[in-house]
Protein backbone atom coordinates (compact mmCIF):
# COMPACT_ATOMS: atom_id res chain seq x y z
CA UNK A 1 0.00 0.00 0.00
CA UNK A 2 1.41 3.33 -1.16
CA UNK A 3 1.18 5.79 2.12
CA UNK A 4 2.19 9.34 2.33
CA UNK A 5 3.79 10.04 6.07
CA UNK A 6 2.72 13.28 8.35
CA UNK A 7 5.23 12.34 10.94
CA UNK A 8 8.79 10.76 10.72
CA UNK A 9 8.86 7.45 11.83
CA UNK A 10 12.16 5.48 12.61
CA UNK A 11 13.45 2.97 9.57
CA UNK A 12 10.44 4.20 7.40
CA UNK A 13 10.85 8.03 6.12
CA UNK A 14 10.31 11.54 7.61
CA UNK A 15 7.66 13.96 7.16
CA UNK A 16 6.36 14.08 3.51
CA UNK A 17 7.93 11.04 1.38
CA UNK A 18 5.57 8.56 0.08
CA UNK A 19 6.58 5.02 0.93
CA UNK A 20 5.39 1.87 -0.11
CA UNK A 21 4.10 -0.43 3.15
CA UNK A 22 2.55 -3.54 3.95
CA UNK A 23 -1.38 -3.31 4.21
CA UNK A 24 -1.68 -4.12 7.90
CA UNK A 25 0.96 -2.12 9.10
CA UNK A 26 -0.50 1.01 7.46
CA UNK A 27 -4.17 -0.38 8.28
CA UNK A 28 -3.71 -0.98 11.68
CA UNK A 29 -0.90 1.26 13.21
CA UNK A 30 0.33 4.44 10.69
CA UNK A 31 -3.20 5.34 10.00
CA UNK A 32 -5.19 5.22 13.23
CA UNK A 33 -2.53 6.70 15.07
CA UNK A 34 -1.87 9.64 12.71
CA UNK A 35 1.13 9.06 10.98
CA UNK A 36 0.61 8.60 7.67
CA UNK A 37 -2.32 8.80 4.98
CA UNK A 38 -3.32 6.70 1.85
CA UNK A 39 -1.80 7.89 -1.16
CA UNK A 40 -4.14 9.55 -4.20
CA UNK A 41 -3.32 12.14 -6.35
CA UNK A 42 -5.51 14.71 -4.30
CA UNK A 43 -3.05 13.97 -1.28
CA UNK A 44 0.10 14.15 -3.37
CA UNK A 45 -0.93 18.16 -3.05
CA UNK A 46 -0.43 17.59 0.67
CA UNK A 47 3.04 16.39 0.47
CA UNK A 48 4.66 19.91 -0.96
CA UNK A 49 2.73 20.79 2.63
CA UNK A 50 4.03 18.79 4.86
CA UNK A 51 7.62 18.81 3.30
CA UNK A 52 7.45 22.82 3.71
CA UNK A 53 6.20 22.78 7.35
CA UNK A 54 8.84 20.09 7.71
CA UNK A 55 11.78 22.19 6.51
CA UNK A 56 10.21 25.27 9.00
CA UNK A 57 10.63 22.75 11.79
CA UNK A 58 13.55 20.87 11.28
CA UNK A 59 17.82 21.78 12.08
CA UNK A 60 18.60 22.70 8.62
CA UNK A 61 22.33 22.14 8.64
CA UNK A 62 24.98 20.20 10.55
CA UNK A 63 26.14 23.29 11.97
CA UNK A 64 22.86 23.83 13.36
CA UNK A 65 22.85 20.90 14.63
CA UNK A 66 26.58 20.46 16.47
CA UNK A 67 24.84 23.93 18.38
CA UNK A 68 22.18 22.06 19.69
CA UNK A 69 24.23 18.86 20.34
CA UNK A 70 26.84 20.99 22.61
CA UNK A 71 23.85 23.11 24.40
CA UNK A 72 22.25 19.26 25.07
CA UNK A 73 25.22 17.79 25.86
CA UNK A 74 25.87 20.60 28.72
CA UNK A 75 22.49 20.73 30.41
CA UNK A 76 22.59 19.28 33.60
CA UNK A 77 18.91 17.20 33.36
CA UNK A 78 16.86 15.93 36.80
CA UNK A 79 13.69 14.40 36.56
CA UNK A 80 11.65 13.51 39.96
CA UNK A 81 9.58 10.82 39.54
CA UNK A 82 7.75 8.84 42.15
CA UNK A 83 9.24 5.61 42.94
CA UNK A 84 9.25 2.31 45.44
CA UNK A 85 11.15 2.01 48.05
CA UNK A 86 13.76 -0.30 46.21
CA UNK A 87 14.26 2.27 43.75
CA UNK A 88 11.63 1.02 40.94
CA UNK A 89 9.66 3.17 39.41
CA UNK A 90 5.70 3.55 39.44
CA UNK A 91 5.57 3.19 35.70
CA UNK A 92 8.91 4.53 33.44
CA UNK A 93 10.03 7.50 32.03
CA UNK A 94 9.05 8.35 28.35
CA UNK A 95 10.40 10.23 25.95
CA UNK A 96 7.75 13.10 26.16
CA UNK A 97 8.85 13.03 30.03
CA UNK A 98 12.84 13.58 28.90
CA UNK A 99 11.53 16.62 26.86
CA UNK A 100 10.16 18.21 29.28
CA UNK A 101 12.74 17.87 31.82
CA UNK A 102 15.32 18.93 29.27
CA UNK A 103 13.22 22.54 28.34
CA UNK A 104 12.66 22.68 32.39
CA UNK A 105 16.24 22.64 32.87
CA UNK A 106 17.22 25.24 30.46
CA UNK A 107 18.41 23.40 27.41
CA UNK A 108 16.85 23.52 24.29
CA UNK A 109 13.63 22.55 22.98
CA UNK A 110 13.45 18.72 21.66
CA UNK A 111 10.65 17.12 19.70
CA UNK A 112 9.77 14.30 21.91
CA UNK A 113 9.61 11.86 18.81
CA UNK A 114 13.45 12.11 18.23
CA UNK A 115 14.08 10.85 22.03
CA UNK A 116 15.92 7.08 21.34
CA UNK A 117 15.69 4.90 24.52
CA UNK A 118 17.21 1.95 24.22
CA UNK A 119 15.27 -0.01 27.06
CA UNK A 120 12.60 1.97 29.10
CA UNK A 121 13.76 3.65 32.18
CA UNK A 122 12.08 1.93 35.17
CA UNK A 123 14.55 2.79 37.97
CA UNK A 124 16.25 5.88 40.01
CA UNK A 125 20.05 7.03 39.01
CA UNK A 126 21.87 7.87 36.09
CA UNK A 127 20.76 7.23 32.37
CA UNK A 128 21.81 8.49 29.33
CA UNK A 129 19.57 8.85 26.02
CA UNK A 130 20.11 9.47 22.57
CA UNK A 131 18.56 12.38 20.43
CA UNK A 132 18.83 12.47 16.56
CA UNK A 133 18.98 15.96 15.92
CA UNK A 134 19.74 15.54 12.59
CA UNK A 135 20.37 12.12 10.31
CA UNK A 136 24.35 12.43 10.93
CA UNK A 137 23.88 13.96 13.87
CA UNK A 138 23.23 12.81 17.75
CA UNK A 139 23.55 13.72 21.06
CA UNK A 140 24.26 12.16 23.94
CA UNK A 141 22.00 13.04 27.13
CA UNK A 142 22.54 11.70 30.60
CA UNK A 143 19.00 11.61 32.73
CA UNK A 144 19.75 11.42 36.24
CA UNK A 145 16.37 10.02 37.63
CA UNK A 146 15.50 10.86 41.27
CA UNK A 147 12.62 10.14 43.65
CA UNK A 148 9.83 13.08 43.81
């Protein structure tokens, strides 16, 4: 099934490209949950769209994005969380959770979809995170998670 995507999702395509899928996996996850919509050639007036809001919202450059790395990379980031007393967590962190704490402690603003964690974060103390800031481009954040 030929898809056009509204959001980037990991291995498939950013904002805008028009990718060929498997039925059910555009059926029953891209669609429903609002990342992508069924190609015609009504929507492929959409794409120029999406592809210009894209380029509004995205680090244009690798310069750009080394900036942001090096502001990331120097923020200092706490996140209180309530927890057990053997240092589990009621639930885990998520990504949206990281971007929050990151723009609370004075670093720059990060689109909670570019957030990589490797294995969820289900207990208190130091964690580090990946953000793609651009496709060559990474940075590394350490999360230190404490009880609230």
């Amino acid at each position: 099934m030929k898809i056009i995507l509204t959001h980037e999702v990991s291995g498939l395509g950013a904002a805008g490209d028009v990718v060929d899928v498997k039925d059910g996996y555009a059926r029953n996850y891209l669609i429903p949950r609002n990342f992508a919509i069924r190609w015609t050639k009504g929507g492929e007036k959409d794409v120029e769209q999406i592809r210009r809001a894209r380029k509004i919202h995205e680090i244009q450059t690798i310069e750009q994005a080394n900036a942001v790395k090096a502001q990331l990379e120097g923020v200092k980031v706490r996140l209180a969380v309530r927890s057990g007393d053997a240092g589990r967590l009621f639930g885990s962190v998520t990504p949206a959770d990281i971007a929050s704490a990151i723009k609370a402690s004075g670093g720059p603003e990060v689109d909670k979809r570019r957030i990589e964690l490797g294995s969820p974060i289900k207990t208190l103390g130091a964690h580090e995170t990946s953000v793609r800031l651009h496709p060559e481009v990474a940075a590394k954040v350490n999360i230190e998670v404490i009880a609230a």
